[in-house]
PDB file of N, CA and C in Angstrom:
ATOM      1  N   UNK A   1     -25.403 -27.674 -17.152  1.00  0.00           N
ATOM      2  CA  UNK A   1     -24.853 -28.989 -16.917  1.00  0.00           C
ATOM      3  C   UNK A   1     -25.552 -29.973 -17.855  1.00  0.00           C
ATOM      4  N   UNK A   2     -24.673 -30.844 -18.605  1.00  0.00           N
ATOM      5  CA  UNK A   2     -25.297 -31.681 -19.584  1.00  0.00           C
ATOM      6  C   UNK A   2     -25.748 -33.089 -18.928  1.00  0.00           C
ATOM      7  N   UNK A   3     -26.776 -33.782 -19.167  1.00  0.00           N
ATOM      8  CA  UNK A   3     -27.108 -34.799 -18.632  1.00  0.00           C
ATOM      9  C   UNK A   3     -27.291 -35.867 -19.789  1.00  0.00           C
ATOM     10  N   UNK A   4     -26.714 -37.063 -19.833  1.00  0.00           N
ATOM     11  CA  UNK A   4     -27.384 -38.184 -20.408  1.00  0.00           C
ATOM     12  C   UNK A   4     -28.408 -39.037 -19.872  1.00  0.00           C
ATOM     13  N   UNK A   5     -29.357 -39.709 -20.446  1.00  0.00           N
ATOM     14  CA  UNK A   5     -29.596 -40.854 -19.379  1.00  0.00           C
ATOM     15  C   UNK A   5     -29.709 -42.025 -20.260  1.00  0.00           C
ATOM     16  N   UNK A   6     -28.686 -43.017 -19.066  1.00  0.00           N
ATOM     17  CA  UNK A   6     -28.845 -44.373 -19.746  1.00  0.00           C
ATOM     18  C   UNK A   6     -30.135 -44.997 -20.493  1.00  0.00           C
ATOM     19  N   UNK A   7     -30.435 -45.688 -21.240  1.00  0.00           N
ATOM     20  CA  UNK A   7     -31.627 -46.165 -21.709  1.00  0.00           C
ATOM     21  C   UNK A   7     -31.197 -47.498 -21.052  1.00  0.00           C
ATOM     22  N   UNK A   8     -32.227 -48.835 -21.202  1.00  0.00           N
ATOM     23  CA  UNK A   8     -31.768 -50.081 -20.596  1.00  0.00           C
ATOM     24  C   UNK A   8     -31.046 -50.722 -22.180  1.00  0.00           C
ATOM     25  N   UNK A   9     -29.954 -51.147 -21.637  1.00  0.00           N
ATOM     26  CA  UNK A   9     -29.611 -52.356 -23.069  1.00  0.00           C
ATOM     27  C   UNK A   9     -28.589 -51.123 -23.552  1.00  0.00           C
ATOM     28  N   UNK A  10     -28.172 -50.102 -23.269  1.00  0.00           N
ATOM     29  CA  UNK A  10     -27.257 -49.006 -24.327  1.00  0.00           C
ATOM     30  C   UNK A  10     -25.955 -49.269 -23.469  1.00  0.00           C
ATOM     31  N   UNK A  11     -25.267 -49.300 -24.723  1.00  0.00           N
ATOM     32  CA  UNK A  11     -23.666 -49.474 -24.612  1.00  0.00           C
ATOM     33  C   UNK A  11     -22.848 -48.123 -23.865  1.00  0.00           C
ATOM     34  N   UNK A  12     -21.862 -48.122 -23.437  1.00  0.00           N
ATOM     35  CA  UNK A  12     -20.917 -47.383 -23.150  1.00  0.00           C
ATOM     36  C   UNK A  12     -21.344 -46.051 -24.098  1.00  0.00           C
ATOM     37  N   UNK A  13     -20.590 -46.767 -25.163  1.00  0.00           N
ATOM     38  CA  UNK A  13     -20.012 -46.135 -25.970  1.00  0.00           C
ATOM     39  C   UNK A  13     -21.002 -45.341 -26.487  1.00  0.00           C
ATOM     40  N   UNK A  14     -22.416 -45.365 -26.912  1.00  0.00           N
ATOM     41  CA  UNK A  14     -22.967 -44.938 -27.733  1.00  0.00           C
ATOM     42  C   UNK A  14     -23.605 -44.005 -26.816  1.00  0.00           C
ATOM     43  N   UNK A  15     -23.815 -44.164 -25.042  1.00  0.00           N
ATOM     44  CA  UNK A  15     -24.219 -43.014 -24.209  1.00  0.00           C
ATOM     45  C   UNK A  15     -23.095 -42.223 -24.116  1.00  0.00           C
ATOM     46  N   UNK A  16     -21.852 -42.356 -24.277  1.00  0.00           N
ATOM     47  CA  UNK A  16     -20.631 -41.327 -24.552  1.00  0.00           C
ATOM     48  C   UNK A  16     -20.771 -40.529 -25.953  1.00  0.00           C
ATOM     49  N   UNK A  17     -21.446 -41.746 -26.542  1.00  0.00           N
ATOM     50  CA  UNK A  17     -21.504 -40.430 -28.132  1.00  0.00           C
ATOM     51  C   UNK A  17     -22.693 -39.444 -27.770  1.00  0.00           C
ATOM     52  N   UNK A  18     -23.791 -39.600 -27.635  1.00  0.00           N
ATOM     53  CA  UNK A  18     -25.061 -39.120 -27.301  1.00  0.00           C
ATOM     54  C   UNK A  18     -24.481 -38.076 -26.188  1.00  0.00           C
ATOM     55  N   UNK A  19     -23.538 -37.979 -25.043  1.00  0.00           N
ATOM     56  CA  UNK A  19     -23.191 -37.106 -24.429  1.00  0.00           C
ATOM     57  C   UNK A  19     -22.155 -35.987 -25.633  1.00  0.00           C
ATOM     58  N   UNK A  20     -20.979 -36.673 -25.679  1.00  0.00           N
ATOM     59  CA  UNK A  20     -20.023 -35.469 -26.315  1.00  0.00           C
ATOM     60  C   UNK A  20     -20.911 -34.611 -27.409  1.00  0.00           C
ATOM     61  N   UNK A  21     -21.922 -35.738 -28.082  1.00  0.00           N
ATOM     62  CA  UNK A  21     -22.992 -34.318 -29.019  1.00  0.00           C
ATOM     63  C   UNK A  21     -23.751 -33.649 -28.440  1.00  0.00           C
ATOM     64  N   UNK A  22     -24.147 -33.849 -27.191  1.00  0.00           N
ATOM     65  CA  UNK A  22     -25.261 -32.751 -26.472  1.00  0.00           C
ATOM     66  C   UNK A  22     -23.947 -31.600 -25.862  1.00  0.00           C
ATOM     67  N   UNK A  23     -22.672 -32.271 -25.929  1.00  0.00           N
ATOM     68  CA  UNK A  23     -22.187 -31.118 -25.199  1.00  0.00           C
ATOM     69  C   UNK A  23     -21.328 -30.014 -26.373  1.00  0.00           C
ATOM     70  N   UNK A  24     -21.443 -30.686 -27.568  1.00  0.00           N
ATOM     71  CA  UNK A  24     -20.897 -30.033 -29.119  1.00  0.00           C
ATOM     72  C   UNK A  24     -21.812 -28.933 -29.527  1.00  0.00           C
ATOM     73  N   UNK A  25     -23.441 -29.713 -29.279  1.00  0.00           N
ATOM     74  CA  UNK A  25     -24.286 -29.088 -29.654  1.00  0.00           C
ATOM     75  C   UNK A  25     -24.732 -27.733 -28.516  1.00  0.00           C
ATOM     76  N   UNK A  26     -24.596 -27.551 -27.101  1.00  0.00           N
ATOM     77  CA  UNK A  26     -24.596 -26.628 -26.457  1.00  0.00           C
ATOM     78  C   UNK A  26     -23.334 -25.789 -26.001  1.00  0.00           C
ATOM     79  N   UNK A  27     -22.235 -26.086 -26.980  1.00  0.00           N
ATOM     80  CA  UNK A  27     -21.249 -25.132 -27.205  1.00  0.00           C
ATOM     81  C   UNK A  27     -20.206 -25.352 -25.457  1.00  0.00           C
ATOM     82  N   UNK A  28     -20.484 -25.950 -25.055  1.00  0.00           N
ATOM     83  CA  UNK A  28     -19.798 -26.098 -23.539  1.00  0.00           C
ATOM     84  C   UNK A  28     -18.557 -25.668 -23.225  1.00  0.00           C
ATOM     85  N   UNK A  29     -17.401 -26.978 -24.420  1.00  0.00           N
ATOM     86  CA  UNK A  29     -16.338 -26.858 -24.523  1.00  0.00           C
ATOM     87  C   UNK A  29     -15.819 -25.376 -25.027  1.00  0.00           C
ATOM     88  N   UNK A  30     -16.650 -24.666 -26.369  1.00  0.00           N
ATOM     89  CA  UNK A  30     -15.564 -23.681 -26.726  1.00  0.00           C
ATOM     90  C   UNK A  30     -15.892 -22.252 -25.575  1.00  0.00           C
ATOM     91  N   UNK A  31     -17.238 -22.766 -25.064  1.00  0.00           N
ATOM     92  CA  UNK A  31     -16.822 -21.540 -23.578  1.00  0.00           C
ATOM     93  C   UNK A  31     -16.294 -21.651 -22.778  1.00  0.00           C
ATOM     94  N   UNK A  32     -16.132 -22.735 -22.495  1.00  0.00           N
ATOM     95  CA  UNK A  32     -14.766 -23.015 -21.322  1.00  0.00           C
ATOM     96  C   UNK A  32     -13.628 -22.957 -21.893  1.00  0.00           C
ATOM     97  N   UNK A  33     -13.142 -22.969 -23.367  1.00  0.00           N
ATOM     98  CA  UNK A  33     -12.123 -22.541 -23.664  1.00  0.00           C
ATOM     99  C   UNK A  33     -12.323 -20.355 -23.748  1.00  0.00           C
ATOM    100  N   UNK A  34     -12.819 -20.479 -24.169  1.00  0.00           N
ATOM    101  CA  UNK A  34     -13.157 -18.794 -24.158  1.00  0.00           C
ATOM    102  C   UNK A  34     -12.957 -17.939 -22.496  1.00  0.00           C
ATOM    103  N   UNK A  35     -13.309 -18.830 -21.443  1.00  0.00           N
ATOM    104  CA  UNK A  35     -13.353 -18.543 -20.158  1.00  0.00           C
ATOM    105  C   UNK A  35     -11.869 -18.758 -19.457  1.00  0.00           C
ATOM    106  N   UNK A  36     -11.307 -19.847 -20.020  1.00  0.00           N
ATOM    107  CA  UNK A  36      -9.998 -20.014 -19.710  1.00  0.00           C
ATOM    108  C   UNK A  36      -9.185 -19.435 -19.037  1.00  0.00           C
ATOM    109  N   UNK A  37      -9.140 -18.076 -19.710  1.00  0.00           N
ATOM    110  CA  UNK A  37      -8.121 -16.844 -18.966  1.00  0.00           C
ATOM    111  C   UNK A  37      -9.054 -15.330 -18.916  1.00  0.00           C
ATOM    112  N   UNK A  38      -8.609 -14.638 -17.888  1.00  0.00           N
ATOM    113  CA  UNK A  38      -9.632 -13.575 -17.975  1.00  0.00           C
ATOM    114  C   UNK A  38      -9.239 -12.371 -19.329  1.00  0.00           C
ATOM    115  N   UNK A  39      -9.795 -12.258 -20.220  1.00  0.00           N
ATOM    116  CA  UNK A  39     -10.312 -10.959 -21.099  1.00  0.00           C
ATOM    117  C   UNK A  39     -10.386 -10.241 -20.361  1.00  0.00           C
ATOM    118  N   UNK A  40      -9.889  -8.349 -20.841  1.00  0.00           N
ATOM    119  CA  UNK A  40     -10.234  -7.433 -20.423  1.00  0.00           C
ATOM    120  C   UNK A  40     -11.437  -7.121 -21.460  1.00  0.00           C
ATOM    121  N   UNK A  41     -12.015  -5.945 -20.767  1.00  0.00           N
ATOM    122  CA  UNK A  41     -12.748  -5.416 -21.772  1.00  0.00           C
ATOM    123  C   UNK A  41     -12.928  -4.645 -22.717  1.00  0.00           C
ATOM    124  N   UNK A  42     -11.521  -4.528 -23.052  1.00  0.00           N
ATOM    125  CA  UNK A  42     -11.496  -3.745 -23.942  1.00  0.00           C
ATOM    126  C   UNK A  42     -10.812  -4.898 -25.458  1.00  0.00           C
ATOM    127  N   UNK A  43     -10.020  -5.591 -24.729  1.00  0.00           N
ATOM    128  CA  UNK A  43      -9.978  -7.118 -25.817  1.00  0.00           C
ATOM    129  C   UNK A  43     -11.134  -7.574 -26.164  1.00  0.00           C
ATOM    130  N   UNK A  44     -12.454  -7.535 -25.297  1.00  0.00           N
ATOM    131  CA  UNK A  44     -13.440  -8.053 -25.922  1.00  0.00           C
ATOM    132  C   UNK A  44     -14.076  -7.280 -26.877  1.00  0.00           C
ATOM    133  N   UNK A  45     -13.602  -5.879 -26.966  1.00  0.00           N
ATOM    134  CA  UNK A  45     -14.276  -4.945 -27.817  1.00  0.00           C
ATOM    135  C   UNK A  45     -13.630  -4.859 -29.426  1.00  0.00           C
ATOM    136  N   UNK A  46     -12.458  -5.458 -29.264  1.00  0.00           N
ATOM    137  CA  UNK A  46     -11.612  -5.290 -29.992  1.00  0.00           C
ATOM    138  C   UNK A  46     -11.833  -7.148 -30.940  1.00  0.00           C
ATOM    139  N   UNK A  47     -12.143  -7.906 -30.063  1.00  0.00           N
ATOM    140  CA  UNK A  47     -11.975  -9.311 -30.603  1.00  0.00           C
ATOM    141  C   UNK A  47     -13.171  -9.054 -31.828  1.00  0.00           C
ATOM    142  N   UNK A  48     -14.485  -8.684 -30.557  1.00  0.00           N
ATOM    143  CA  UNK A  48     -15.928  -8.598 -31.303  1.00  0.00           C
ATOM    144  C   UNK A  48     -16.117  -7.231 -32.695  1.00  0.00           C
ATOM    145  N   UNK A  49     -14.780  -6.298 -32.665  1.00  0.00           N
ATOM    146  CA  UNK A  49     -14.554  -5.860 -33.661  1.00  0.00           C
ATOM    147  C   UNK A  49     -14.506  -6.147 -35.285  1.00  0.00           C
ATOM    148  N   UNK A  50     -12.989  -7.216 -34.735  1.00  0.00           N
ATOM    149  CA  UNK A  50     -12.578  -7.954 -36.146  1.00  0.00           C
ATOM    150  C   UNK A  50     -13.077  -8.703 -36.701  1.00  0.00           C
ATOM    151  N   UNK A  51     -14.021  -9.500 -35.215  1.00  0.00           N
ATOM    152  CA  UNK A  51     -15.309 -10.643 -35.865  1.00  0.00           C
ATOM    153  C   UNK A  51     -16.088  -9.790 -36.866  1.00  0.00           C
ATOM    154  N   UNK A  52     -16.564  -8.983 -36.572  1.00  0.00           N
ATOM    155  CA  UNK A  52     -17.184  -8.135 -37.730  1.00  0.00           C
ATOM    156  C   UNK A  52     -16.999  -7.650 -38.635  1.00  0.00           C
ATOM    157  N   UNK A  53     -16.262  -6.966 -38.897  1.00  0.00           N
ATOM    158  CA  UNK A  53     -15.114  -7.184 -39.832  1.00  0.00           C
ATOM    159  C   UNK A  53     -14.732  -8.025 -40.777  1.00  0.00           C
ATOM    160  N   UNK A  54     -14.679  -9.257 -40.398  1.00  0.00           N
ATOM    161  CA  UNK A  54     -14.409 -10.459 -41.394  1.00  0.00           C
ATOM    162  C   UNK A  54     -15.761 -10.807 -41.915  1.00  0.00           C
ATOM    163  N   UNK A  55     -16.761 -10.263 -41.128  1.00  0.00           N
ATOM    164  CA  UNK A  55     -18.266 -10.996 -41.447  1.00  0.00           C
ATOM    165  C   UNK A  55     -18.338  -9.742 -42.666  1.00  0.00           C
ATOM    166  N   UNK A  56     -18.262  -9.145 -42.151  1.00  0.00           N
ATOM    167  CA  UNK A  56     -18.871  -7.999 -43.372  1.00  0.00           C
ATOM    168  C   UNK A  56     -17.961  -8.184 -44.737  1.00  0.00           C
ATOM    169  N   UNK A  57     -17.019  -8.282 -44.343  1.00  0.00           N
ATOM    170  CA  UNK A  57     -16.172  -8.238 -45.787  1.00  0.00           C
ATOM    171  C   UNK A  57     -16.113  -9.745 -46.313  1.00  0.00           C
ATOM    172  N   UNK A  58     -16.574 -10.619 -46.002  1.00  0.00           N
ATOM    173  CA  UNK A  58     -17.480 -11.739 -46.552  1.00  0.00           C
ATOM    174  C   UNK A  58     -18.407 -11.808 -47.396  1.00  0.00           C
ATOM    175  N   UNK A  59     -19.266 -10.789 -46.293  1.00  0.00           N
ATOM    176  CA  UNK A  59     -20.745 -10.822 -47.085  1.00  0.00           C
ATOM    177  C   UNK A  59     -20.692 -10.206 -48.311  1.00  0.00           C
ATOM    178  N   UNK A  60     -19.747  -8.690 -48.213  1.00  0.00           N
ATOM    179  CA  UNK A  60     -19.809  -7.966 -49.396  1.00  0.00           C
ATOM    180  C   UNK A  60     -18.626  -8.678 -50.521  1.00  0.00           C
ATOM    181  N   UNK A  61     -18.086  -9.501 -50.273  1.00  0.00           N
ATOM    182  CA  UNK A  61     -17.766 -10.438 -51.651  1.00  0.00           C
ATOM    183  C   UNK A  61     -18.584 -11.447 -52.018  1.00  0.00           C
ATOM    184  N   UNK A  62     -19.174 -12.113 -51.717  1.00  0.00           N
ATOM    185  CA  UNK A  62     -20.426 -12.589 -51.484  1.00  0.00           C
ATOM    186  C   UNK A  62     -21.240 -12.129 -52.681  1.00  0.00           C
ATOM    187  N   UNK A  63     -21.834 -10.860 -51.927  1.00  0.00           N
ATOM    188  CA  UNK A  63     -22.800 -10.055 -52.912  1.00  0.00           C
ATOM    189  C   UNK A  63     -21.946  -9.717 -54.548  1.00  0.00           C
ATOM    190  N   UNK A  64     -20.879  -9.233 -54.512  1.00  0.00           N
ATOM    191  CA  UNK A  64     -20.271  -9.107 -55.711  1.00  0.00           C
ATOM    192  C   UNK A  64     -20.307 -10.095 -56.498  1.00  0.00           C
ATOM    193  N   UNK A  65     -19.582 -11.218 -55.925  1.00  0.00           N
ATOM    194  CA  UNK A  65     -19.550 -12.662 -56.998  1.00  0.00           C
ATOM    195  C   UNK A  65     -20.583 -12.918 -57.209  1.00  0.00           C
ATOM    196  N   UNK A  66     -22.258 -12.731 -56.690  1.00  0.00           N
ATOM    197  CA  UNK A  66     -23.641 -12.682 -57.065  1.00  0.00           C
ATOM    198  C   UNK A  66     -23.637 -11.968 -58.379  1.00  0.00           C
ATOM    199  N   UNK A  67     -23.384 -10.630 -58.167  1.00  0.00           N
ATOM    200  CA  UNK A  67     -23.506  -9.484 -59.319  1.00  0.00           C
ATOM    201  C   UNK A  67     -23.246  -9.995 -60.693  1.00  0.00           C
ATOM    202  N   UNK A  68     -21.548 -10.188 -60.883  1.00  0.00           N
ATOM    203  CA  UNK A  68     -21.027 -11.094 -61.829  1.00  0.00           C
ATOM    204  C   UNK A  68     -21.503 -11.977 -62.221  1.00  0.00           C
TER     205      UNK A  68
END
């Protein structure tokens, strides 16, 4: 649970900014989007697949355009 706390003299607005970045910065929103609907587990095996996948075949162009 994210907490702000007012300071004395702080605006609305700027304890709303100071919140939405503590809650950007501890990822809140995209797990509650991730939580949304239930995953099986075998979608999660499969999601955390392709994530890898794209990471690796990144890296190894990456390293090539280094080479060159």
């Amino acid at each position: 649970m994210t907490t702000v706390v007012r300071e004395s003299g702080e605006s609305f607005d700027s304890l709303f900014r100071r919140f939405r970045k503590n809650v950007q910065q501890e990822r809140i929103l995209s797990e509650v989007r991730r939580r949304r609907f239930y995953e099986k587990p075998s979608q999660i095996r499969k999601r955390k697949a392709a994530k890898k996948r794209v990471k690796s075949r990144r890296t190894t162009l990456k390293m090539l355009r280094r080479n060159y």
